[in-house]
N, C-alpha and C. Protein backbone atom coordinates (compact mmCIF):
# COMPACT_ATOMS: atom_id res chain seq x y z
N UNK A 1 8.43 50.88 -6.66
CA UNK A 1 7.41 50.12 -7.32
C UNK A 1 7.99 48.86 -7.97
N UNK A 2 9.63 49.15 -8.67
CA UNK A 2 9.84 47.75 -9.25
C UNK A 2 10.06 47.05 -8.23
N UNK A 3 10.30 47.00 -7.10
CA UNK A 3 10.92 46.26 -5.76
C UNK A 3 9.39 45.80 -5.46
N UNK A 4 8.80 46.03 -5.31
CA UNK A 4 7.01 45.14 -5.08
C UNK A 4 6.98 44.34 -6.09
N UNK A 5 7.03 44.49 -7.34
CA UNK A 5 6.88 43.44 -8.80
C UNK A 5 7.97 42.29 -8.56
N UNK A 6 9.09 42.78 -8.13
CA UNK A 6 10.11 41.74 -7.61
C UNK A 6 9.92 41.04 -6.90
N UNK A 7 9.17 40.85 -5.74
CA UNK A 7 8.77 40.40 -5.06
C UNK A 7 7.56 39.23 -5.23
N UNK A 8 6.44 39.98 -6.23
CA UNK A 8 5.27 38.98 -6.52
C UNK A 8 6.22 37.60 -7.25
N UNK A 9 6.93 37.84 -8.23
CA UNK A 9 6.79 36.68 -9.37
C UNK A 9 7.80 35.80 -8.82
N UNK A 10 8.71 34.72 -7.45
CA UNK A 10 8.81 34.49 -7.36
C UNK A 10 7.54 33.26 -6.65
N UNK A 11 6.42 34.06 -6.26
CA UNK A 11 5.51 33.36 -5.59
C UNK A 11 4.89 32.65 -6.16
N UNK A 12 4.65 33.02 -7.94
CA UNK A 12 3.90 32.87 -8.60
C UNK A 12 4.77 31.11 -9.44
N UNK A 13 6.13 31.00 -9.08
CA UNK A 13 6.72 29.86 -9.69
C UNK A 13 6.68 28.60 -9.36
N UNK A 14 6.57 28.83 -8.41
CA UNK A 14 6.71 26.86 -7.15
C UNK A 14 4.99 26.59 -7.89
N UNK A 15 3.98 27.55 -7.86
CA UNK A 15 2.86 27.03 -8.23
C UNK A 15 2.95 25.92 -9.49
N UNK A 16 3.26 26.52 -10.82
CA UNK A 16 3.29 25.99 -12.03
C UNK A 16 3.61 24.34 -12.22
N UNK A 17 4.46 23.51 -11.03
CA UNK A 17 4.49 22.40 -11.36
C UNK A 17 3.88 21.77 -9.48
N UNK A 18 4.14 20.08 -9.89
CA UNK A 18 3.88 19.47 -8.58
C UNK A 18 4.58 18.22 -8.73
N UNK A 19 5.39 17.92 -7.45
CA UNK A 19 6.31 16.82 -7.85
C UNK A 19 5.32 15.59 -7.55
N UNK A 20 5.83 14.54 -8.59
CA UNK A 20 5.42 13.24 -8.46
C UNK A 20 4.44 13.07 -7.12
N UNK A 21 3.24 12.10 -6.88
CA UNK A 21 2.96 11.90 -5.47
C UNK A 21 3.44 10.34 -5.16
N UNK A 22 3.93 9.84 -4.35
CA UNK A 22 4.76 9.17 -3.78
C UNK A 22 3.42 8.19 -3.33
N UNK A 23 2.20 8.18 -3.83
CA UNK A 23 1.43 7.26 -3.91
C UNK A 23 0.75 6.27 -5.56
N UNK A 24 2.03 7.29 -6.08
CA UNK A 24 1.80 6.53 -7.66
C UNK A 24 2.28 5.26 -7.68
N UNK A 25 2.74 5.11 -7.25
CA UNK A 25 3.61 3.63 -7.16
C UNK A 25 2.69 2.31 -7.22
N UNK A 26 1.44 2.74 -6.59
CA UNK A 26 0.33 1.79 -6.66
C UNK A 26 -0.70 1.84 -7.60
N UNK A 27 -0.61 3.15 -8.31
CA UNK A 27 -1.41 3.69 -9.58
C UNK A 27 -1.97 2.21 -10.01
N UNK A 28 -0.83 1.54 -10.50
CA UNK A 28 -1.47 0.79 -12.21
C UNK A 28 -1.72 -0.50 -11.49
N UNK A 29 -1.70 -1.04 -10.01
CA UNK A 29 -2.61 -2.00 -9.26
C UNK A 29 -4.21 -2.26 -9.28
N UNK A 30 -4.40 -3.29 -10.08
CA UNK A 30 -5.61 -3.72 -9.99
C UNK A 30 -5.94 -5.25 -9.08
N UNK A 31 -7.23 -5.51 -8.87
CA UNK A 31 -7.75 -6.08 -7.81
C UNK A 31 -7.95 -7.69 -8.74
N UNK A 32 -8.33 -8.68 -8.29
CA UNK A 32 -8.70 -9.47 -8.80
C UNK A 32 -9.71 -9.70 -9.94
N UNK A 33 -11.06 -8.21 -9.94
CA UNK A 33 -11.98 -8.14 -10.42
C UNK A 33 -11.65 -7.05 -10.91
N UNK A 34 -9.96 -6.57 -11.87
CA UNK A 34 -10.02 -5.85 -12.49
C UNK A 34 -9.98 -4.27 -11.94
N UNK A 35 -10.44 -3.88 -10.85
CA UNK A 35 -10.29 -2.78 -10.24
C UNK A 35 -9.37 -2.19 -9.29
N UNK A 36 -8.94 -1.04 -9.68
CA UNK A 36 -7.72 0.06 -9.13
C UNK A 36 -7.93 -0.94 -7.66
N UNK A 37 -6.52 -0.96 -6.89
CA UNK A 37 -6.64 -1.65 -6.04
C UNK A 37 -6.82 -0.51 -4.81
N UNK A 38 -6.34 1.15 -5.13
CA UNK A 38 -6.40 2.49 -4.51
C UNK A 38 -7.03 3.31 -5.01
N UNK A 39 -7.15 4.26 -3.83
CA UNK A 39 -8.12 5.52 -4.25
C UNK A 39 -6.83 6.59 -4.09
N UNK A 40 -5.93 6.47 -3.80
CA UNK A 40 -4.67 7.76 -3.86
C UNK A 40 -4.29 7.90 -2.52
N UNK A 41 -4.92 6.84 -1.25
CA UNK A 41 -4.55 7.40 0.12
C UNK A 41 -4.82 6.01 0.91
N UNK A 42 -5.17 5.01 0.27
CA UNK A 42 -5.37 3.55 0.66
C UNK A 42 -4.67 2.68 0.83
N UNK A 43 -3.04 2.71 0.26
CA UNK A 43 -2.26 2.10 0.16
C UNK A 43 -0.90 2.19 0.57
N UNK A 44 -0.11 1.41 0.99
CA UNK A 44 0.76 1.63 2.28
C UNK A 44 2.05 0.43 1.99
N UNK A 45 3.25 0.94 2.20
CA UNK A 45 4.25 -0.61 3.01
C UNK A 45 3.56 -1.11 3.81
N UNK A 46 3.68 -2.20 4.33
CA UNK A 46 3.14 -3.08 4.92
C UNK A 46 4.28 -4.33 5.23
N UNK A 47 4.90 -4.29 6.72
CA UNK A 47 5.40 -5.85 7.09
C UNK A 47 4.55 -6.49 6.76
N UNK A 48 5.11 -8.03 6.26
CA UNK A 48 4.46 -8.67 6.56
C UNK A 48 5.01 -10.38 6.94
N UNK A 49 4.14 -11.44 7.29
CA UNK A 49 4.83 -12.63 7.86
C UNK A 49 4.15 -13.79 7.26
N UNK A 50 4.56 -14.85 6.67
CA UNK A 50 3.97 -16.08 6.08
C UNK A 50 3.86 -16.94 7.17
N UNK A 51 2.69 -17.49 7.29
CA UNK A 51 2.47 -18.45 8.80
C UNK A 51 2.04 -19.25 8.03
N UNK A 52 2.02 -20.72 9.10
CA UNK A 52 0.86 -22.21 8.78
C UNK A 52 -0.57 -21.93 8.60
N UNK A 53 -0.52 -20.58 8.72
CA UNK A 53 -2.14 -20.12 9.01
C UNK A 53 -2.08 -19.02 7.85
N UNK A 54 -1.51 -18.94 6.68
CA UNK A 54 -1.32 -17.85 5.35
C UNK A 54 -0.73 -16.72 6.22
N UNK A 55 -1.21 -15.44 5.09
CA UNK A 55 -0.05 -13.98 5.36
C UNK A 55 -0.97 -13.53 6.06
N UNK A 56 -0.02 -12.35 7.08
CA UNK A 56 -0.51 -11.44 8.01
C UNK A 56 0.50 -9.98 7.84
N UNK A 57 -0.56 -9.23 7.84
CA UNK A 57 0.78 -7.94 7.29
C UNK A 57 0.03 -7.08 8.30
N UNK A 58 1.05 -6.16 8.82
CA UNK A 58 1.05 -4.78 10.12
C UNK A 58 0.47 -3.86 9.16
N UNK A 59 -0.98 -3.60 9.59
CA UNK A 59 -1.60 -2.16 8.98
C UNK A 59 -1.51 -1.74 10.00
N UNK A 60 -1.67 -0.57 9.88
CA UNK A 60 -1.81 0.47 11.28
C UNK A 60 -1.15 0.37 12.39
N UNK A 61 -0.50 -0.53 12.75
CA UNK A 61 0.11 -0.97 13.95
C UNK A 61 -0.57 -2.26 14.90
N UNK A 62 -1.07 -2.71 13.93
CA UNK A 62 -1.58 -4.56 13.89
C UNK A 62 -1.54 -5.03 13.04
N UNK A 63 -1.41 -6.82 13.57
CA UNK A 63 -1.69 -7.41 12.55
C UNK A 63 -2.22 -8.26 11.94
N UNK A 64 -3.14 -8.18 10.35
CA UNK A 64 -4.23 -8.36 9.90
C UNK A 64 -4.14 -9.78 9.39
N UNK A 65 -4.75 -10.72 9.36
CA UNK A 65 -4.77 -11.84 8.45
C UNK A 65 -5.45 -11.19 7.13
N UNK A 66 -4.59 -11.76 5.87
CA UNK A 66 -4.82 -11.63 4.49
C UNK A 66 -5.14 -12.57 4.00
N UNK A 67 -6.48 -12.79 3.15
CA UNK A 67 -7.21 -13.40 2.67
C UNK A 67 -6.21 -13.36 1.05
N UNK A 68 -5.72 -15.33 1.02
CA UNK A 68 -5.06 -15.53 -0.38
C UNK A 68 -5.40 -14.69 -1.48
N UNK A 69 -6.88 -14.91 -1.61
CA UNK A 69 -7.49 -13.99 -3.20
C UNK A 69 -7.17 -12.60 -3.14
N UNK A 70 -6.21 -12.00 -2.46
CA UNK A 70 -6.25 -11.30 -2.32
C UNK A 70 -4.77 -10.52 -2.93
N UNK A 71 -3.46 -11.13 -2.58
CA UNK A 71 -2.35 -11.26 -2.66
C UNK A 71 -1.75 -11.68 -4.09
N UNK A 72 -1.12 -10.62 -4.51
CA UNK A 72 -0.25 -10.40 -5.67
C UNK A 72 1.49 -10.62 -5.50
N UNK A 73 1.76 -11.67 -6.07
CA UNK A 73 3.21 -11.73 -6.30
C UNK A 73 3.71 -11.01 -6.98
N UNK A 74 4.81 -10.03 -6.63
CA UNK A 74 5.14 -9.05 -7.42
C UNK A 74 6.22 -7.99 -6.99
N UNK A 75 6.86 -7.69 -7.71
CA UNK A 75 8.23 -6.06 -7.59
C UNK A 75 7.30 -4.68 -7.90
N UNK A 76 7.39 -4.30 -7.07
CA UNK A 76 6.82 -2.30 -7.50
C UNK A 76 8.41 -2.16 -7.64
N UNK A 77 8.53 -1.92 -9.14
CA UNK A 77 9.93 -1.20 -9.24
C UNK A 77 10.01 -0.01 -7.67
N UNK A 78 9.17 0.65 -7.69
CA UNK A 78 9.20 2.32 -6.75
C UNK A 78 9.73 1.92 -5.61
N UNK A 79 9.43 0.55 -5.23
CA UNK A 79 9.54 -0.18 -3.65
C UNK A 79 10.46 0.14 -3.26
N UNK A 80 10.85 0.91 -2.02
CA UNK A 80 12.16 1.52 -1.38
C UNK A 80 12.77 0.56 -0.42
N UNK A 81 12.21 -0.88 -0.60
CA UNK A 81 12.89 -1.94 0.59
C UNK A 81 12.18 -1.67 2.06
N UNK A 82 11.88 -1.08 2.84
CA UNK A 82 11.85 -0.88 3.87
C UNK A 82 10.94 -1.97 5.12
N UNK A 83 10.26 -2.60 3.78
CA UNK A 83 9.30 -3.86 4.23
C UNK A 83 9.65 -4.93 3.78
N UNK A 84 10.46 -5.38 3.21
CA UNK A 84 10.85 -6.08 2.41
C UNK A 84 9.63 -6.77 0.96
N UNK A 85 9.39 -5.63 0.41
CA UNK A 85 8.84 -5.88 -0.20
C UNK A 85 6.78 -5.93 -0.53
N UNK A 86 6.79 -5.72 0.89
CA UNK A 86 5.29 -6.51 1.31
C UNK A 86 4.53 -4.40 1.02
N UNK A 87 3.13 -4.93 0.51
CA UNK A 87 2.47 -3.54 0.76
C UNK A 87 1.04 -3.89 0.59
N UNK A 88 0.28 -3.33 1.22
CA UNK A 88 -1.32 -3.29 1.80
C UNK A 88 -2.16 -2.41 0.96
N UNK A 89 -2.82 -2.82 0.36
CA UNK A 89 -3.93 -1.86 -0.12
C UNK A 89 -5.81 -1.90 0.32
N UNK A 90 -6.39 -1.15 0.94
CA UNK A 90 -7.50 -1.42 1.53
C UNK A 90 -7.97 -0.25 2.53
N UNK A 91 -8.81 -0.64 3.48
CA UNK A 91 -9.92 -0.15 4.21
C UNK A 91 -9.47 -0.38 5.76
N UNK A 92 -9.43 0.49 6.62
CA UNK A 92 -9.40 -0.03 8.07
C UNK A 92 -10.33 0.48 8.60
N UNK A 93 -11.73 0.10 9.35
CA UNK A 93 -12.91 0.46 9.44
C UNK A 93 -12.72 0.42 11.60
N UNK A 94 -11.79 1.46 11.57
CA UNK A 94 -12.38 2.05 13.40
C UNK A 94 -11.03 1.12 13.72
N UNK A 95 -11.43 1.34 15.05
CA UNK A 95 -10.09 0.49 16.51
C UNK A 95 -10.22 -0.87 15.85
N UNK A 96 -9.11 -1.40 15.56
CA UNK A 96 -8.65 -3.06 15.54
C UNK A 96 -9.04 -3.64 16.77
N UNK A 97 -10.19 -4.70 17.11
CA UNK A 97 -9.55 -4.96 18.65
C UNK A 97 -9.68 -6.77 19.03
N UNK A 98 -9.74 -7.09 17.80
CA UNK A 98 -8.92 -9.33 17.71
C UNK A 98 -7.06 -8.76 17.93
N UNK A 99 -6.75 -9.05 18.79
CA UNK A 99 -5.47 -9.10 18.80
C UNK A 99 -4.75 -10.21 18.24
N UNK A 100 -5.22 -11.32 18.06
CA UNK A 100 -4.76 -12.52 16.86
C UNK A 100 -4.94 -12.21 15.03
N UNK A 101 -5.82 -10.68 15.17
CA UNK A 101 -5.93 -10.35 13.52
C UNK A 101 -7.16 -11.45 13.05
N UNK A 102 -8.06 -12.05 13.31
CA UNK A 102 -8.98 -12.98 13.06
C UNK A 102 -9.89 -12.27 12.73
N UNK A 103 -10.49 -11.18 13.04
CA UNK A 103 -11.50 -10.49 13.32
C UNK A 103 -11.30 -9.44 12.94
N UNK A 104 -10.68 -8.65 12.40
CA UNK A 104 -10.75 -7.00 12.26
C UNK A 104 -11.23 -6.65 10.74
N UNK A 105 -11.67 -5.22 11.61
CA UNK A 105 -12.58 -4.56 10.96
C UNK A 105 -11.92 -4.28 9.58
N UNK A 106 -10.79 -4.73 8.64
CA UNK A 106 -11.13 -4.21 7.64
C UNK A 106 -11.31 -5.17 6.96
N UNK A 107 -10.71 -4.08 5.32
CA UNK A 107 -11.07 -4.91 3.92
C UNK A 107 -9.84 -4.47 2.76
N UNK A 108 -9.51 -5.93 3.00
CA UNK A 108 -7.75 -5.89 1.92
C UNK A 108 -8.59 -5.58 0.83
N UNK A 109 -7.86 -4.73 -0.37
CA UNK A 109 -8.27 -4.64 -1.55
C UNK A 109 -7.26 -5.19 -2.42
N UNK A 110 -5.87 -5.46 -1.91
CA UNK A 110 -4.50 -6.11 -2.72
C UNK A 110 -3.57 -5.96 -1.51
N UNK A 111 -2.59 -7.03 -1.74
CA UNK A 111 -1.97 -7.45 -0.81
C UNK A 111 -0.75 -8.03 -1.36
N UNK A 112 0.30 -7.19 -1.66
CA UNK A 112 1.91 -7.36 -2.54
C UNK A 112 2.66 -7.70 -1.67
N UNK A 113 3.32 -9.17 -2.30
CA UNK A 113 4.50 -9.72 -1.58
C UNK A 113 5.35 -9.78 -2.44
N UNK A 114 6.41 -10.01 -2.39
CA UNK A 114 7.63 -10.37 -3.38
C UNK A 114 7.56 -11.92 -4.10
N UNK A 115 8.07 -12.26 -5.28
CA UNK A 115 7.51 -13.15 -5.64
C UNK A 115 8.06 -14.43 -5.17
N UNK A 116 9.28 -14.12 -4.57
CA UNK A 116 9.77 -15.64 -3.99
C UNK A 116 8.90 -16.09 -2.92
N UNK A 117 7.53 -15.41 -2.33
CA UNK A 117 7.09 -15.63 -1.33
C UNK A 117 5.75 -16.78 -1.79
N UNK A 118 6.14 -16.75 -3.32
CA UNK A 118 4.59 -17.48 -3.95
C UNK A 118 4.53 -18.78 -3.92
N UNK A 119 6.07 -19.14 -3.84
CA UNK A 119 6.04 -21.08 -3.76
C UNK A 119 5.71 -21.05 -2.06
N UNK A 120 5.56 -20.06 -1.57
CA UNK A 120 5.29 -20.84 -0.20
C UNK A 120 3.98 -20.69 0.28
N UNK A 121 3.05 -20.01 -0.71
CA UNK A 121 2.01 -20.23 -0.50
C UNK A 121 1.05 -21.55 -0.21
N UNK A 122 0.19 -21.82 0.57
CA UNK A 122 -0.56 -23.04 0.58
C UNK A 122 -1.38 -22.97 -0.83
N UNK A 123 -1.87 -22.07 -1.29
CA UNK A 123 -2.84 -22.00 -2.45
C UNK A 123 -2.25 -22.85 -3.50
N UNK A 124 -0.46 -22.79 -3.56
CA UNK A 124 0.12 -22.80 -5.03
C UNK A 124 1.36 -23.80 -4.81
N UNK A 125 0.27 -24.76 -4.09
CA UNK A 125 1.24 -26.42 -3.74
C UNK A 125 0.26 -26.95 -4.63
């Protein structure tokens, strides 16, 4: 009988905590109008590329033109490098299918670049 009791209360330990979620990092992001820029599953690294034509960052495995008002200069301490910096927050609504990114179906909600990327903005000549 003690060998069954031995058994329960290891099961009962992993419950009691939960590590960090690895989508906090975007927690304290707000939008232009003040609002969470995520819902806890919206937000992503994101390549991204500065053109004559503004930023374009790889959601999903395309890539999107980003609307200026949209784009935050900025360090997420959490940022693990892997994009250099760049991360997507928003909506992808079905199949992408503008292959120039002109046209697709979503909706940036914030759009983080690193801040040396801000003098090269057209907005902030």
């Amino acid at each position: 009988m003690l060998l069954k009791r031995a058994l329960w209360v290891p099961l009962f330990v992993p419950l009691g905590s939960a590590p960090p979620v690895a989508h906090d990092i975007y927690s304290h992001l707000l939008d232009e109008n003040g609002f969470s820029c995520c819902s806890e599953k919206d937000c992503m690294p994101a390549k991204f590329r500065v053109t004559s034509h503004g930023v374009r960052m790889l959601v999903r495995g395309r890539w999107i033109a980003v609307p200026s008002s949209k784009i935050q200069y900025r360090i997420l301490p959490e940022d693990t490098g892997e994009t250099g910096g760049g991360h997507w927050c928003g909506w992808s609504f079905g199949v992408l299918s503008d292959p120039l990114g002109e046209n697709d179906p979503t909706d940036t909600r914030c759009a983080i670049l690193p801040p040396r990327f801000g003098a090269m903005s057209p907005s902030r000549r």
